[in-house]
PDB file of N, CA and C in Angstrom:
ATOM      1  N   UNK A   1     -16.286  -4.071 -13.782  1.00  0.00           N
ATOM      2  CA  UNK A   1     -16.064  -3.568 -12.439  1.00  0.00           C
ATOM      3  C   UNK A   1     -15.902  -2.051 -12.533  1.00  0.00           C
ATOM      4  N   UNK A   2     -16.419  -1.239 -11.398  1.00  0.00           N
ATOM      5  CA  UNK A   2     -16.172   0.021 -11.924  1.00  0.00           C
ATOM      6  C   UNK A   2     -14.949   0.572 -10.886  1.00  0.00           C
ATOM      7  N   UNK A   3     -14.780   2.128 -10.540  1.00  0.00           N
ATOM      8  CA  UNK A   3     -13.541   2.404 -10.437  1.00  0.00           C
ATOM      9  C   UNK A   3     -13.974   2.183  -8.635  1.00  0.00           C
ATOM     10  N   UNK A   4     -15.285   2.264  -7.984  1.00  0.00           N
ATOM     11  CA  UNK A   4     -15.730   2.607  -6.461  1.00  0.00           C
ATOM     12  C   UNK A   4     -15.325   1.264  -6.262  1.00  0.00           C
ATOM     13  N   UNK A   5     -15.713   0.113  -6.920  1.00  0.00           N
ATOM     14  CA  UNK A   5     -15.435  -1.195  -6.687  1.00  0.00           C
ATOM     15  C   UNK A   5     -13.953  -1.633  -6.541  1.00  0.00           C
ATOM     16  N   UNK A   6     -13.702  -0.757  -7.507  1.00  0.00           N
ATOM     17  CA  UNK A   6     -11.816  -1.707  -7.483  1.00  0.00           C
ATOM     18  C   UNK A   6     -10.834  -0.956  -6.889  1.00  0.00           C
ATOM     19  N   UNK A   7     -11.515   0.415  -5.971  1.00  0.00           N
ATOM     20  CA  UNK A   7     -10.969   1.437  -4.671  1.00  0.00           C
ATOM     21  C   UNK A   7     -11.633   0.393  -3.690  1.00  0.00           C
ATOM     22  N   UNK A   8     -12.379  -0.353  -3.151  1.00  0.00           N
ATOM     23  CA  UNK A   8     -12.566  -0.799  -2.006  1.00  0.00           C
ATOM     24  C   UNK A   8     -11.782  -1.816  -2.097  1.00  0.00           C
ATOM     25  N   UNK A   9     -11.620  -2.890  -3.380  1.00  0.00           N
ATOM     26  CA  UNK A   9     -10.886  -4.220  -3.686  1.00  0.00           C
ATOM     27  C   UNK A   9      -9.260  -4.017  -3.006  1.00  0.00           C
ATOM     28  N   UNK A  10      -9.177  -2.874  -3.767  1.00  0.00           N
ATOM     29  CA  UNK A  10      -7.228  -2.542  -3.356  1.00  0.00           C
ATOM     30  C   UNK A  10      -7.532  -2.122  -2.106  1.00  0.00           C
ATOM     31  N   UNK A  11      -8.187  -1.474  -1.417  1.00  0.00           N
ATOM     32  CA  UNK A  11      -8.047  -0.792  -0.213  1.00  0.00           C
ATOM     33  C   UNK A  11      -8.030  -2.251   1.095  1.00  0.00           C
ATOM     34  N   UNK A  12      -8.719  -3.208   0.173  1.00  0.00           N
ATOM     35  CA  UNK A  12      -9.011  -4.120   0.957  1.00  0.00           C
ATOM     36  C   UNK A  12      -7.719  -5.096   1.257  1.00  0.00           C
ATOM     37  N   UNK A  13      -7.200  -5.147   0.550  1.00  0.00           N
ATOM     38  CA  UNK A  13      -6.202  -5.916  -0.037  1.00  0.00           C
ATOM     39  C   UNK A  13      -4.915  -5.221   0.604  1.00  0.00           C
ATOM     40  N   UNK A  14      -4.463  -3.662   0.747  1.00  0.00           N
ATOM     41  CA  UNK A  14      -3.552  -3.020   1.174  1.00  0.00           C
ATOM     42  C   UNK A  14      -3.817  -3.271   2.790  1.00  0.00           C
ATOM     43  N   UNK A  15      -4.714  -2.936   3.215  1.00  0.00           N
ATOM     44  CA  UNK A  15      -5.054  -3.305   4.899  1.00  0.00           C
ATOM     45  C   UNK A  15      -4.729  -4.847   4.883  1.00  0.00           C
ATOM     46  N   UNK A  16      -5.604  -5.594   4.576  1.00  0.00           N
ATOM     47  CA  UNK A  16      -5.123  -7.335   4.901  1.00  0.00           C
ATOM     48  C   UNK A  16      -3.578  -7.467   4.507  1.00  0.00           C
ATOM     49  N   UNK A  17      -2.724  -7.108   3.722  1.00  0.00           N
ATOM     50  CA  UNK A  17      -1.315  -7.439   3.613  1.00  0.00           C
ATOM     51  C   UNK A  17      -0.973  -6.231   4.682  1.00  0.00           C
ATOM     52  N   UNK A  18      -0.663  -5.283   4.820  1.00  0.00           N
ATOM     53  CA  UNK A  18       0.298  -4.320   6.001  1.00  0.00           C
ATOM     54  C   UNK A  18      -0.214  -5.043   7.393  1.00  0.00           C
ATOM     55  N   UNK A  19      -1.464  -5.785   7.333  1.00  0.00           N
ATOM     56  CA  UNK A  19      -1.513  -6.045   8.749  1.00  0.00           C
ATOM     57  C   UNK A  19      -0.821  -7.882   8.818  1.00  0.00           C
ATOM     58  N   UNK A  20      -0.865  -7.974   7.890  1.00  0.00           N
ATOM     59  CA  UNK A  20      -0.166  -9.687   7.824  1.00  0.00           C
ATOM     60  C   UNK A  20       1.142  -9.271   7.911  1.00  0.00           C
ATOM     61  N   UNK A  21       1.835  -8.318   6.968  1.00  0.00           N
ATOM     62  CA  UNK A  21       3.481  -7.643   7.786  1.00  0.00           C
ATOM     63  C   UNK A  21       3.776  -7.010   9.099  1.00  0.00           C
ATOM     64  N   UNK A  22       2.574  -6.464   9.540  1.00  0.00           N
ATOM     65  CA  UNK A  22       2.970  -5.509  10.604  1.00  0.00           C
ATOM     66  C   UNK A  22       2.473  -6.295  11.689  1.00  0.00           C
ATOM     67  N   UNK A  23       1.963  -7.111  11.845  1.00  0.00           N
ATOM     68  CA  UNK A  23       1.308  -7.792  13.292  1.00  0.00           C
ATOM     69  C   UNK A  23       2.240  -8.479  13.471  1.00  0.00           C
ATOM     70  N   UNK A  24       3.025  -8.581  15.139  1.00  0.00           N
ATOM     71  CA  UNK A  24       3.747  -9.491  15.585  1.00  0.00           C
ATOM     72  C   UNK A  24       3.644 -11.118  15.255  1.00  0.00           C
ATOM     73  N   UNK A  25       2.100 -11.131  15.568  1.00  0.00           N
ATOM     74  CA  UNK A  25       1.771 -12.451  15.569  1.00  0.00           C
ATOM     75  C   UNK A  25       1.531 -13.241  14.366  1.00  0.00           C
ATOM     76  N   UNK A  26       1.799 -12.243  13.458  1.00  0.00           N
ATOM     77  CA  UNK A  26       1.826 -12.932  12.017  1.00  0.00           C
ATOM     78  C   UNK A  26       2.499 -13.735  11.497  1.00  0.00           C
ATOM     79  N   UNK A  27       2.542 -15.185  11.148  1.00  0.00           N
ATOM     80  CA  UNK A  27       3.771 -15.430  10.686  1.00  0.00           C
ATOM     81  C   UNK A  27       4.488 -14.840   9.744  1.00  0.00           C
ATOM     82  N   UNK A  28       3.837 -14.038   8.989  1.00  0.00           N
ATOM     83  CA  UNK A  28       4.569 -12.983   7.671  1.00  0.00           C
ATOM     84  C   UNK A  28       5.497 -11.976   7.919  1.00  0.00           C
ATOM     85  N   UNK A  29       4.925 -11.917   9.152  1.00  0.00           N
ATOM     86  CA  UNK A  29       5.650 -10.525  10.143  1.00  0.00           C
ATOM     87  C   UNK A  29       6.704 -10.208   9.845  1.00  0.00           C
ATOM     88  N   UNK A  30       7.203  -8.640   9.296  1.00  0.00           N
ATOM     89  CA  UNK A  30       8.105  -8.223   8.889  1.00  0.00           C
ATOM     90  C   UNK A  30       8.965  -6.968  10.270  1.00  0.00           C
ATOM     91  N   UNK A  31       8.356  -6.009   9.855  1.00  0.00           N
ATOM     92  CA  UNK A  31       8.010  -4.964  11.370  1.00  0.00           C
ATOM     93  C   UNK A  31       6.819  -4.436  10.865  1.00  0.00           C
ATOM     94  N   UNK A  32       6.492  -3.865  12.603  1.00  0.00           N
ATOM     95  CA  UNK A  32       5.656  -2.877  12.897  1.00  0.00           C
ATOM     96  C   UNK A  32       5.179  -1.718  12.603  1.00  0.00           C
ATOM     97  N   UNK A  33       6.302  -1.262  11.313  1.00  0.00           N
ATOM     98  CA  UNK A  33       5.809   0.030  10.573  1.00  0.00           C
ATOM     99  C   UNK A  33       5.097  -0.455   9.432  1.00  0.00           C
ATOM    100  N   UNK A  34       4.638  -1.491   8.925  1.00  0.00           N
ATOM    101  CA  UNK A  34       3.860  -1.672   8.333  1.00  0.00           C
ATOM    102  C   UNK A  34       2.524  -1.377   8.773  1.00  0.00           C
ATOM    103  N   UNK A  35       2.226  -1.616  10.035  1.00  0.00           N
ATOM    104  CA  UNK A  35       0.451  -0.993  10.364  1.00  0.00           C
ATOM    105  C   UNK A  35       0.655   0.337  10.678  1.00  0.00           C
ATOM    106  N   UNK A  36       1.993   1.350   9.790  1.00  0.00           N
ATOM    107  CA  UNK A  36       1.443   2.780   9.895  1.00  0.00           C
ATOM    108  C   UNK A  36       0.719   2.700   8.328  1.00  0.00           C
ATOM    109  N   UNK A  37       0.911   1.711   7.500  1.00  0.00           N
ATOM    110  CA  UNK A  37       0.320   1.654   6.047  1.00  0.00           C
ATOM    111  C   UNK A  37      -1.303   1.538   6.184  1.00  0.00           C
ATOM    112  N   UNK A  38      -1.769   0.958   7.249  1.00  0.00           N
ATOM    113  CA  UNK A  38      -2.586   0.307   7.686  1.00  0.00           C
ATOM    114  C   UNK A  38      -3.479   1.636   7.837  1.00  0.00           C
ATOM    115  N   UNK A  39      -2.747   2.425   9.009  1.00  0.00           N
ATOM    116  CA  UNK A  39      -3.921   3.926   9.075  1.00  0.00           C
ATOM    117  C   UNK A  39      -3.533   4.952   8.132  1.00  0.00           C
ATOM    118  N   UNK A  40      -2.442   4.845   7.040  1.00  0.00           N
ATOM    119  CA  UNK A  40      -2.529   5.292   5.819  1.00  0.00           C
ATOM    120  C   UNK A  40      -3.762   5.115   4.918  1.00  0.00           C
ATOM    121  N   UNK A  41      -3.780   3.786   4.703  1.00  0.00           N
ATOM    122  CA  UNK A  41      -5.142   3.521   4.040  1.00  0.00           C
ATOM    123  C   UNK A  41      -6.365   3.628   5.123  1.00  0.00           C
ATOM    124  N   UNK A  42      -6.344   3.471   6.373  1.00  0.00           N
ATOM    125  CA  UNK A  42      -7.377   4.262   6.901  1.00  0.00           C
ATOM    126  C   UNK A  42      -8.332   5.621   6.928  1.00  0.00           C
ATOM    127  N   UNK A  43      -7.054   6.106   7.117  1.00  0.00           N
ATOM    128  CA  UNK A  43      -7.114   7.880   7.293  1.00  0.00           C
ATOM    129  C   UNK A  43      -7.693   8.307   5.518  1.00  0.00           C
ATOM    130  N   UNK A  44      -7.131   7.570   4.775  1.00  0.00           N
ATOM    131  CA  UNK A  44      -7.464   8.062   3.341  1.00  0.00           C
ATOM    132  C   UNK A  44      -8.835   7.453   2.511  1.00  0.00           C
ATOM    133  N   UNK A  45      -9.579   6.583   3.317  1.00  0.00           N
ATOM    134  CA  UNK A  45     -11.210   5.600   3.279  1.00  0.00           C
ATOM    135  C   UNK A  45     -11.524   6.875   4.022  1.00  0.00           C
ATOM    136  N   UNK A  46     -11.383   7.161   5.409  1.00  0.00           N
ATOM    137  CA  UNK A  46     -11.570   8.575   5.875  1.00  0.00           C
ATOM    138  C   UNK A  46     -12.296   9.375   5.275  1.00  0.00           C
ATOM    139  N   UNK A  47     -11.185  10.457   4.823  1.00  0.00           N
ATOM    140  CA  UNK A  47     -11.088  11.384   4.235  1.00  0.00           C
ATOM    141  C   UNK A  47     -11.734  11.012   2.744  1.00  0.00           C
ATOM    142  N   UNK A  48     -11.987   9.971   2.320  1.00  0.00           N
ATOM    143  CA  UNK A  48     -12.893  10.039   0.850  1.00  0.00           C
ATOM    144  C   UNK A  48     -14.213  10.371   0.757  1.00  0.00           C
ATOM    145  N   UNK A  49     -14.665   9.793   2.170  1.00  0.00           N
ATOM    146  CA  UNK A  49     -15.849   9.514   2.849  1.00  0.00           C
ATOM    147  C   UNK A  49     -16.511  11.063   3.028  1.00  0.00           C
ATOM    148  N   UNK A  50     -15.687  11.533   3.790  1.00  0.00           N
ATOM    149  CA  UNK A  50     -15.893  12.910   4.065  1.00  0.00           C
ATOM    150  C   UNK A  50     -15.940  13.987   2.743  1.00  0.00           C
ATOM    151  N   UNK A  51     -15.017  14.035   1.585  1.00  0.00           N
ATOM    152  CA  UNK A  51     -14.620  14.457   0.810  1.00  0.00           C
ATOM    153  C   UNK A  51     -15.488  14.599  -0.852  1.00  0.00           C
ATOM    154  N   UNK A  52     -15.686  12.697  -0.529  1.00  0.00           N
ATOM    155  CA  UNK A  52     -16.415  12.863  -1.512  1.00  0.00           C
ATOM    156  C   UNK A  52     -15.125  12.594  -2.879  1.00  0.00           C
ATOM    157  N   UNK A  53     -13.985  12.579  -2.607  1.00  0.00           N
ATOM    158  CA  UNK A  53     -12.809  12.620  -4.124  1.00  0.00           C
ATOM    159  C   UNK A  53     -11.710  11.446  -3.023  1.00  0.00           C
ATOM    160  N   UNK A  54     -11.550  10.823  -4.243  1.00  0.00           N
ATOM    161  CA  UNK A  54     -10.558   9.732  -3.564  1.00  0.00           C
ATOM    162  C   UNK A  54      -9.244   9.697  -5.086  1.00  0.00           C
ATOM    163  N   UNK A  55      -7.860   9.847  -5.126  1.00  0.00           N
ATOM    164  CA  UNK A  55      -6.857   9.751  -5.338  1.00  0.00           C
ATOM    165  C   UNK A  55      -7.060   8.594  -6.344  1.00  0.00           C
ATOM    166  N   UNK A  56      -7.443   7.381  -5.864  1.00  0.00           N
ATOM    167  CA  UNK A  56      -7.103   6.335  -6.374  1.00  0.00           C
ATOM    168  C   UNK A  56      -8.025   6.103  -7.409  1.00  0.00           C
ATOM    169  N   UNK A  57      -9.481   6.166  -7.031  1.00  0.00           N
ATOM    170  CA  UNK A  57     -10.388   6.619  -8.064  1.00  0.00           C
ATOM    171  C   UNK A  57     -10.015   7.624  -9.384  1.00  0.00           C
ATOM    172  N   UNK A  58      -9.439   8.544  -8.774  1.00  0.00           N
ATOM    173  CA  UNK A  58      -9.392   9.504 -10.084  1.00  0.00           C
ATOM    174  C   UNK A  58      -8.178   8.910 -10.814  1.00  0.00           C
ATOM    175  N   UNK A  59      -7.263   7.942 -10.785  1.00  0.00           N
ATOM    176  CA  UNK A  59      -6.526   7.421 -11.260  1.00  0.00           C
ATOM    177  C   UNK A  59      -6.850   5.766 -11.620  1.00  0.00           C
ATOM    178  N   UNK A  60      -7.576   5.376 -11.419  1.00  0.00           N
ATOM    179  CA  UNK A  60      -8.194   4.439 -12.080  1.00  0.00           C
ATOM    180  C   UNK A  60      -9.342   4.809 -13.318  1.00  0.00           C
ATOM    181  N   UNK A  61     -10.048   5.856 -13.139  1.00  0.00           N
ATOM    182  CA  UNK A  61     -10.878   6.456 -14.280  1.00  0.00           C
ATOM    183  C   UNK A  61      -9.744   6.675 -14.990  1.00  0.00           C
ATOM    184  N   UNK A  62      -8.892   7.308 -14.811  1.00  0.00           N
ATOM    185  CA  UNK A  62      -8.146   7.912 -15.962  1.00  0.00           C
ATOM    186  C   UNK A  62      -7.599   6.523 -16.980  1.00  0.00           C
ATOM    187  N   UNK A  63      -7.184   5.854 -16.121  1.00  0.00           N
ATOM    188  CA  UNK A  63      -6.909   4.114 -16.642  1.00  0.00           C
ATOM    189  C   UNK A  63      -7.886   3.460 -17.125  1.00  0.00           C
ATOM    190  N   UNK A  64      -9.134   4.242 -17.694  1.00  0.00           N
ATOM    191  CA  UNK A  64     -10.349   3.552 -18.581  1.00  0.00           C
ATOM    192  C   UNK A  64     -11.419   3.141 -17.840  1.00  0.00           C
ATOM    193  N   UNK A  65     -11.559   3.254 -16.522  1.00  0.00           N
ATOM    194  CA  UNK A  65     -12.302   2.291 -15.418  1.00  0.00           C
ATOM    195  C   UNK A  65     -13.402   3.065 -15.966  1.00  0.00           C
ATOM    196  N   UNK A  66     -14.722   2.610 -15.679  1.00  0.00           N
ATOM    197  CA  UNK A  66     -16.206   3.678 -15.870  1.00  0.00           C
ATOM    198  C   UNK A  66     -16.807   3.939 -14.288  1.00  0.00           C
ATOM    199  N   UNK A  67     -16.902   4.636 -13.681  1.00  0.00           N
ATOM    200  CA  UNK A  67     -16.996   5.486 -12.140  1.00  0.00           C
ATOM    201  C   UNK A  67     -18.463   4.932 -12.063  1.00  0.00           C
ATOM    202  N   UNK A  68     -18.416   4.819 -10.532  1.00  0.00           N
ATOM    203  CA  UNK A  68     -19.806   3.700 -10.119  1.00  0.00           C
ATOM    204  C   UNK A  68     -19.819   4.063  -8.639  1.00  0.00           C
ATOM    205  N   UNK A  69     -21.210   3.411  -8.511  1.00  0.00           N
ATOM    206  CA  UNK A  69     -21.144   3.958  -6.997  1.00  0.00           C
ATOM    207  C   UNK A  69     -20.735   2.614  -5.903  1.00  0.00           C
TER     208      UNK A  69
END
């Protein structure tokens, strides 16, 4: 797996859990400041997009990953 793959996996994974805590209607439902995690990891898919350098990437390469598109 490379590092682009296992930035969308977690990204995927951080949105589906903050919104299973933060949605009323969830039974998991914790509070509502969990879907500010939600446009945390939004805003930062965002900004990679645009950027071109993503945080999590450069810290998964560093953790041995091999960088992929």
């Amino acid at each position: 797996m490379t590092s682009w793959q296992l930035v969308r996996v977690i990204a995927g994974i951080f949105i589906m859990l903050s919104l299973a805590l933060g949605a009323p209607s969830s039974p998991w439902f914790v509070n509502e400041w969990f879907l500010a995690f939600t446009l945390f990891v939004g805003a930062n898919i965002f900004q990679s997009g645009l950027t071109r350098w993503c945080l999590m990437e450069t810290i998964l390469r560093k953790l041995g990953l091999k960088p992929g598109c």
